[in-house]
C-alpha atoms as a PDB file:
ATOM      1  CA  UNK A   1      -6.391  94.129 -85.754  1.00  0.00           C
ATOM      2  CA  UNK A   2      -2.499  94.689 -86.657  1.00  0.00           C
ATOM      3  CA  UNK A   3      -0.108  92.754 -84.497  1.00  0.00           C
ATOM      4  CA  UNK A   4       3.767  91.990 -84.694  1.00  0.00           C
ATOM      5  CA  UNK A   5       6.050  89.633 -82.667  1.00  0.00           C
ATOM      6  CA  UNK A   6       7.851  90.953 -79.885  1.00  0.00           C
ATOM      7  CA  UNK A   7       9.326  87.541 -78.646  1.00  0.00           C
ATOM      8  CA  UNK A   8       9.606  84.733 -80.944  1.00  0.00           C
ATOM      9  CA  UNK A   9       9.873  81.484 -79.143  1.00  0.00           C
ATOM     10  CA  UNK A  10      13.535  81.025 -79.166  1.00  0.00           C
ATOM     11  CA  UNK A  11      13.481  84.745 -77.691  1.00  0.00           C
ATOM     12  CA  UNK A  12      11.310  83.868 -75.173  1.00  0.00           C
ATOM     13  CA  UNK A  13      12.814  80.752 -74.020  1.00  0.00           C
ATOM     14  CA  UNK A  14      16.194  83.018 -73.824  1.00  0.00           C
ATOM     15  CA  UNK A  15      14.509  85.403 -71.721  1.00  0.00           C
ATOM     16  CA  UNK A  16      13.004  83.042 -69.357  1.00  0.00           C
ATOM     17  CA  UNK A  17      16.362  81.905 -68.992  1.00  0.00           C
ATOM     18  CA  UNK A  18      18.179  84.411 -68.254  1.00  0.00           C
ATOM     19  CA  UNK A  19      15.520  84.926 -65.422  1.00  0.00           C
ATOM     20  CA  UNK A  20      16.358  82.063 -63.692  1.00  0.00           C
ATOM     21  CA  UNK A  21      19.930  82.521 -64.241  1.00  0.00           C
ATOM     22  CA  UNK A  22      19.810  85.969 -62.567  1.00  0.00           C
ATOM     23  CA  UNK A  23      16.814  84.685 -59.738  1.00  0.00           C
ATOM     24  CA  UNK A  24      20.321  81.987 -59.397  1.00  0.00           C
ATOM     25  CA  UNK A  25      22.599  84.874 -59.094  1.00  0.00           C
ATOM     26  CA  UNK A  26      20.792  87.054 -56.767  1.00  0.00           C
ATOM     27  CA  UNK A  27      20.081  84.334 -54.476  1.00  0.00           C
ATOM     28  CA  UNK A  28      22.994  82.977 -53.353  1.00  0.00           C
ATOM     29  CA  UNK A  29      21.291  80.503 -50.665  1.00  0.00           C
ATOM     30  CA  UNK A  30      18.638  79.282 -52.465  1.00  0.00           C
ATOM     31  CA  UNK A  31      17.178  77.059 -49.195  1.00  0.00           C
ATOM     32  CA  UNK A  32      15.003  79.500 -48.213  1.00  0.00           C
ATOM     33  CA  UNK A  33      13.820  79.981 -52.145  1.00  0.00           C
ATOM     34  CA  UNK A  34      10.242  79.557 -53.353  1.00  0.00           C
ATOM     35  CA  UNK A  35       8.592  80.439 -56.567  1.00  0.00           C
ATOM     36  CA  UNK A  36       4.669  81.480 -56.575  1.00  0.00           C
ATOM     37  CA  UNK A  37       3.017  81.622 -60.347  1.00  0.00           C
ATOM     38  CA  UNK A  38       0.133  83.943 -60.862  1.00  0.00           C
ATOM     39  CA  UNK A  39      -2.593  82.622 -62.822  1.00  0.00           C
ATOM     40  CA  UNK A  40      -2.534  81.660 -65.737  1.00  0.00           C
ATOM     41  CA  UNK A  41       0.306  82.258 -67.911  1.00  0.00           C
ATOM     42  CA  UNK A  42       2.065  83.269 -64.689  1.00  0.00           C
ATOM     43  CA  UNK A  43       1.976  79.655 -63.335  1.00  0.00           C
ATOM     44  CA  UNK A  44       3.348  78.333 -66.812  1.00  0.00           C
ATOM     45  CA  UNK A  45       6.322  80.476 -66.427  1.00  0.00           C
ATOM     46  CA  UNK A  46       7.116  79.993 -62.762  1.00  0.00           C
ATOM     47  CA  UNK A  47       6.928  76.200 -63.697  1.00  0.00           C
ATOM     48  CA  UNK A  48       9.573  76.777 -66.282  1.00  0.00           C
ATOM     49  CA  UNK A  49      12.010  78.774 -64.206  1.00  0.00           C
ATOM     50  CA  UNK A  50      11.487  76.338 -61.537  1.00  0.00           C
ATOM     51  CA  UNK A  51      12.387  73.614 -63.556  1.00  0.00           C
ATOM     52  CA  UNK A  52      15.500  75.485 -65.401  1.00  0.00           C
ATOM     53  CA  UNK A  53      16.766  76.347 -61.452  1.00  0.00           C
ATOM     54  CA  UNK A  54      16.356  72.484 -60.611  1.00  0.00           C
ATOM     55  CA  UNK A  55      18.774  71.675 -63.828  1.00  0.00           C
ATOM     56  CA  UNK A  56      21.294  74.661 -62.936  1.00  0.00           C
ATOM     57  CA  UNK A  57      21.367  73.361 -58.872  1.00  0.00           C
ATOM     58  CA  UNK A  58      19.336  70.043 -58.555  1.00  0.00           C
ATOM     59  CA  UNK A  59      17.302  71.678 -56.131  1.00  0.00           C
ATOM     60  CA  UNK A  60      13.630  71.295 -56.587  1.00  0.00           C
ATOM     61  CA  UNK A  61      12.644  74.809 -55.000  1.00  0.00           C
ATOM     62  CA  UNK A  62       8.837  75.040 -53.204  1.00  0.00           C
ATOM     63  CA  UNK A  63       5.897  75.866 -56.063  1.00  0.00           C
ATOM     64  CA  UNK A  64       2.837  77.806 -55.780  1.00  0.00           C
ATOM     65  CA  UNK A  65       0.252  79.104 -57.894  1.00  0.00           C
ATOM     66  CA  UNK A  66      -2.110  81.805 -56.880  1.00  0.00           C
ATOM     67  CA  UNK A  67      -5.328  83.051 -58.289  1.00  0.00           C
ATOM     68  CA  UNK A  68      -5.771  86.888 -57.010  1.00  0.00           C
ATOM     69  CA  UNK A  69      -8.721  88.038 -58.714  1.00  0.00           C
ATOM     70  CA  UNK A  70     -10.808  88.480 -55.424  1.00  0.00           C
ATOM     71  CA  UNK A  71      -8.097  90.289 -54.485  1.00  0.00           C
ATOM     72  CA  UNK A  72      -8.216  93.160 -57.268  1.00  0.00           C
ATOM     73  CA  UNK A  73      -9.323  96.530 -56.607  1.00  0.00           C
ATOM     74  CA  UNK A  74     -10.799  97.042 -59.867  1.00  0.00           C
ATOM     75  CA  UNK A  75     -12.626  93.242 -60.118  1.00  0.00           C
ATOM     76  CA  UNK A  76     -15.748  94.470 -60.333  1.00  0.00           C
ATOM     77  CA  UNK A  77     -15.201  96.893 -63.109  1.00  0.00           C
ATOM     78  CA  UNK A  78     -13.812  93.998 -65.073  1.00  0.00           C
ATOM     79  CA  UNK A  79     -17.008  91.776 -64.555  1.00  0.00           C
ATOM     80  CA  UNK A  80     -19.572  91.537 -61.936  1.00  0.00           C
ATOM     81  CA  UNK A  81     -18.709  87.241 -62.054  1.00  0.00           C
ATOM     82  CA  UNK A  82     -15.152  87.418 -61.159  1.00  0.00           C
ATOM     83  CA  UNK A  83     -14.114  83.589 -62.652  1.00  0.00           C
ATOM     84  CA  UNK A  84     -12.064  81.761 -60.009  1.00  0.00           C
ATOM     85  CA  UNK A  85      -9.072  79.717 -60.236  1.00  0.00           C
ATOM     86  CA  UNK A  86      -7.116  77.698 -57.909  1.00  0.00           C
ATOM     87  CA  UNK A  87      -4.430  79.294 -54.953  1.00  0.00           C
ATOM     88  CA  UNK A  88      -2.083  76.255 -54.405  1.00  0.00           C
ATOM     89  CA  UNK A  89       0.372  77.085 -52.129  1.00  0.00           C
ATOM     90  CA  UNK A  90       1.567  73.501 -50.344  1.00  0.00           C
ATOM     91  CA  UNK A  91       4.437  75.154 -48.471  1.00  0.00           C
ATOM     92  CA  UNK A  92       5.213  77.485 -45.354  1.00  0.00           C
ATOM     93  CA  UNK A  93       5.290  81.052 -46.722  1.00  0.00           C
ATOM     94  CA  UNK A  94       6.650  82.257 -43.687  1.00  0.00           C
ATOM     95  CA  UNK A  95      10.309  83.595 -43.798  1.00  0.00           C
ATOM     96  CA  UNK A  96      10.228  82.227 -47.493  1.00  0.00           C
ATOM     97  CA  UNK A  97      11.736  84.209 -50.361  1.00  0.00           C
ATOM     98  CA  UNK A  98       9.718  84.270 -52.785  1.00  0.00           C
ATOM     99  CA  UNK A  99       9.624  84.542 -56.374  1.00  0.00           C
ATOM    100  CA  UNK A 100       6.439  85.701 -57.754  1.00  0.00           C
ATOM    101  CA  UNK A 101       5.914  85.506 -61.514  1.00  0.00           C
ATOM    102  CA  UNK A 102       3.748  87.214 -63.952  1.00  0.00           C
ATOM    103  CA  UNK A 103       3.607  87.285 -67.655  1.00  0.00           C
ATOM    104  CA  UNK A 104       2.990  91.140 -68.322  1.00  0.00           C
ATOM    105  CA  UNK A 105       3.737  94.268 -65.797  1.00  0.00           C
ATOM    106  CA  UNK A 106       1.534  96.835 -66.559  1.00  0.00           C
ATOM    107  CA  UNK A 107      -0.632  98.949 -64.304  1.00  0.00           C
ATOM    108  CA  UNK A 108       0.889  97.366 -60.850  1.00  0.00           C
ATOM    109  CA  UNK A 109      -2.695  96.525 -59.780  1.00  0.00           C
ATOM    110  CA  UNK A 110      -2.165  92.640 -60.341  1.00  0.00           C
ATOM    111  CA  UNK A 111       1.258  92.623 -57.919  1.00  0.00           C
ATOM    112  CA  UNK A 112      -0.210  94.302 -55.610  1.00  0.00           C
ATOM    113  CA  UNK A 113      -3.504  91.919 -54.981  1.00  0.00           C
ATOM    114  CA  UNK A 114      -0.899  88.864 -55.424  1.00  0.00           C
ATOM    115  CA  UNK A 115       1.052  90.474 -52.586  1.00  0.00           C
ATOM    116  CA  UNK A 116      -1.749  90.668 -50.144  1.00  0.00           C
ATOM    117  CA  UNK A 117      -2.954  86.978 -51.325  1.00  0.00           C
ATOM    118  CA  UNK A 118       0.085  85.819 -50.807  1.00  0.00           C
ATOM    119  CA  UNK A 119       0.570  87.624 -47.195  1.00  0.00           C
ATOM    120  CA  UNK A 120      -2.754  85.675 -46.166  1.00  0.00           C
ATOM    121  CA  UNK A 121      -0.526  82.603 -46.322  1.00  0.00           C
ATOM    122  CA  UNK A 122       1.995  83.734 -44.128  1.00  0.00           C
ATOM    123  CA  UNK A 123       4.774  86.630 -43.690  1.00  0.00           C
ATOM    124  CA  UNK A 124       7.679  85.805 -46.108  1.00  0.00           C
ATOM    125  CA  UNK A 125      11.098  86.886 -45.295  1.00  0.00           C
ATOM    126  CA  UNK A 126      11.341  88.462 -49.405  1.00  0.00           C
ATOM    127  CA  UNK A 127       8.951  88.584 -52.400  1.00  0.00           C
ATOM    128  CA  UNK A 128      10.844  89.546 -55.502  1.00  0.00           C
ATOM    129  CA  UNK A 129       8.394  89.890 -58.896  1.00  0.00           C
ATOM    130  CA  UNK A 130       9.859  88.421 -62.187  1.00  0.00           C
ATOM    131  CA  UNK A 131       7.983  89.209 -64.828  1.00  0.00           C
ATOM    132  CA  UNK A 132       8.643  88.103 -68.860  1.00  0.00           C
ATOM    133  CA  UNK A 133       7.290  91.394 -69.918  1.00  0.00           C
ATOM    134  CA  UNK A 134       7.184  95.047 -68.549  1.00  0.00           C
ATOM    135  CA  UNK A 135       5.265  97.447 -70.952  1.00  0.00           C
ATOM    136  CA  UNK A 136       5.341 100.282 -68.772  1.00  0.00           C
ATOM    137  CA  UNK A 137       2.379 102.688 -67.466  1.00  0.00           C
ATOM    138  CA  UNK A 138       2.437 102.116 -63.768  1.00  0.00           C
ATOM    139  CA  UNK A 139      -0.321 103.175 -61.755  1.00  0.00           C
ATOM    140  CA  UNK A 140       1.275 101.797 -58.533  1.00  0.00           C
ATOM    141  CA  UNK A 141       5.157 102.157 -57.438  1.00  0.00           C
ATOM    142  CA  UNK A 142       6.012  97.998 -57.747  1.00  0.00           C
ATOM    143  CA  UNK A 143       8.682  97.693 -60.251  1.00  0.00           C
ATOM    144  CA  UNK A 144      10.096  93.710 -61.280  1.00  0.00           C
ATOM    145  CA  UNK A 145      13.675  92.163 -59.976  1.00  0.00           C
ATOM    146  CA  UNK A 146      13.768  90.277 -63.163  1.00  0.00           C
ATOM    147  CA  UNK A 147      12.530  91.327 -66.951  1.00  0.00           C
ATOM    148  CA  UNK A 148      12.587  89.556 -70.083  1.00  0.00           C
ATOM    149  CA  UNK A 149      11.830  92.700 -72.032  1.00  0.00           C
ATOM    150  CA  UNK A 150      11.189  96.087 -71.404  1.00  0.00           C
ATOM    151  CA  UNK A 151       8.985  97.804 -74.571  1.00  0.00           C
ATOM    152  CA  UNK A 152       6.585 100.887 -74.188  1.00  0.00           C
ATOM    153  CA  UNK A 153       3.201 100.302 -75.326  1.00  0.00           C
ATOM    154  CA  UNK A 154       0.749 103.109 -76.231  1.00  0.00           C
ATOM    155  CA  UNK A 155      -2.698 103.043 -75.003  1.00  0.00           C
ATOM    156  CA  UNK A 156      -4.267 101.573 -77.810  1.00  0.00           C
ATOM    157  CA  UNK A 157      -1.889  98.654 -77.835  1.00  0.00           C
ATOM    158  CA  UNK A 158      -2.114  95.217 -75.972  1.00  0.00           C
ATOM    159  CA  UNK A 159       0.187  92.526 -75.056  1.00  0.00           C
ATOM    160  CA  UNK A 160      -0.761  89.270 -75.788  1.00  0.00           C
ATOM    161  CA  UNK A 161       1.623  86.270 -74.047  1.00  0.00           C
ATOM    162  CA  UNK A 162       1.090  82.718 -76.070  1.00  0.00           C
ATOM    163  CA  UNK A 163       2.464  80.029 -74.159  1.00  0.00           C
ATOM    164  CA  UNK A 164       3.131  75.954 -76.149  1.00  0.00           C
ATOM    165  CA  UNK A 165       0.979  75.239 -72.591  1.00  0.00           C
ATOM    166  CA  UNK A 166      -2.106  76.291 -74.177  1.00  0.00           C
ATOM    167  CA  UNK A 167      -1.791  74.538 -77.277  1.00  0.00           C
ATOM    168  CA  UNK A 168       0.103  77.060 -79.611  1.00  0.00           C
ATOM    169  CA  UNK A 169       3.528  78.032 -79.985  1.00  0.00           C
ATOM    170  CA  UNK A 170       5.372  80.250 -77.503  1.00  0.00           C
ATOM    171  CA  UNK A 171       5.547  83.908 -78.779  1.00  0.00           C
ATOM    172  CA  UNK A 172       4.906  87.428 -77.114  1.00  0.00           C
ATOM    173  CA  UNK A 173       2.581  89.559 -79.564  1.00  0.00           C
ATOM    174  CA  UNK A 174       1.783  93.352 -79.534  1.00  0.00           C
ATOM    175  CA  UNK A 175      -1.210  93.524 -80.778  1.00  0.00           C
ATOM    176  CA  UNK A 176      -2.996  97.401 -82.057  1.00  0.00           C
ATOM    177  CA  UNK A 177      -6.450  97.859 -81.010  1.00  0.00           C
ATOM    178  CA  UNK A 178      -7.268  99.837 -84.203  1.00  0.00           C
END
């Protein structure tokens, strides 16, 4: 399998960033802010924006992760034993903005179920989506607030998102199925 490094880990951490600089910018009043990871690599970069918007403000915004994959439409093509992770959402949703945070944009499918797992907590005021990577090929019409990188990726490509959480070093890799 060929692959090649789309985000080295100094480009990554830049990206991330300049997220949270523009989530900062955007969001003037930042009491009514609240940032929602999607599992799993989701949660690891919600936790770093969070933390880079504490330094910036000294505001420790509201944290959630969410696990949405009873929620997807396509689950049980995936695999009939969908594995379950943990929704952790210790705060009102309710009139919240908030920040929901994925590694890769692709099809749409994943925002979507995280929007209507999310909405069974409550009715926010705003979700905006940050995502570190949009590759393109939407099957739904949900497009991000906030991008680390745009690339197009042909069908027989992937995008693989290593984060230091797991062990390795942080890098974004397009890897060719062939």
């Amino acid at each position: 399998m060929e692959s090649r490094t789309l985000l080295s880990a100094n480009d990554l951490s830049l990206a991330v960033n300049r997220i949270s600089l523009q989530i900062l910018e955007r969001n003037h009043n930042i009491e009514n802010l609240a940032i929602v990871g999607i599992h799993t690599c989701g949660v690891f970069l919600a936790q770093r924006i969070r933390q880079l918007i504490q330094d910036q403000t000294d505001k420790l915004l509201p944290y959630g992760s969410l696990d949405i994959n009873l929620y997807r439409d396509d689950w049980s093509l995936i695999t009939q034993n969908p594995v379950v992770k943990t929704t952790d959402i210790g705060f009102t949703v309710e009139g919240q903005d908030v920040i929901l945070v994925d590694d890769v944009l692709f099809t749409g499918r994943t925002i979507r179920a995280a929007m209507d797992a999310l909405m069974d907590y409550g009715r926010p005021h705003s979700i905006q989506l940050a995502v570190l990577v949009d590759r393109g090929g939407r099957e739904l019409p949900i497009q991000a607030d906030y991008v680390g990188v745009r690339t197009t990726v042909m069908p027989d490509e992937r995008i693989k998102v290593i984060l230091e959480e797991h062990g390795k070093r942080d890098e974004v890799v397009l890897e060719n199925k062939k």
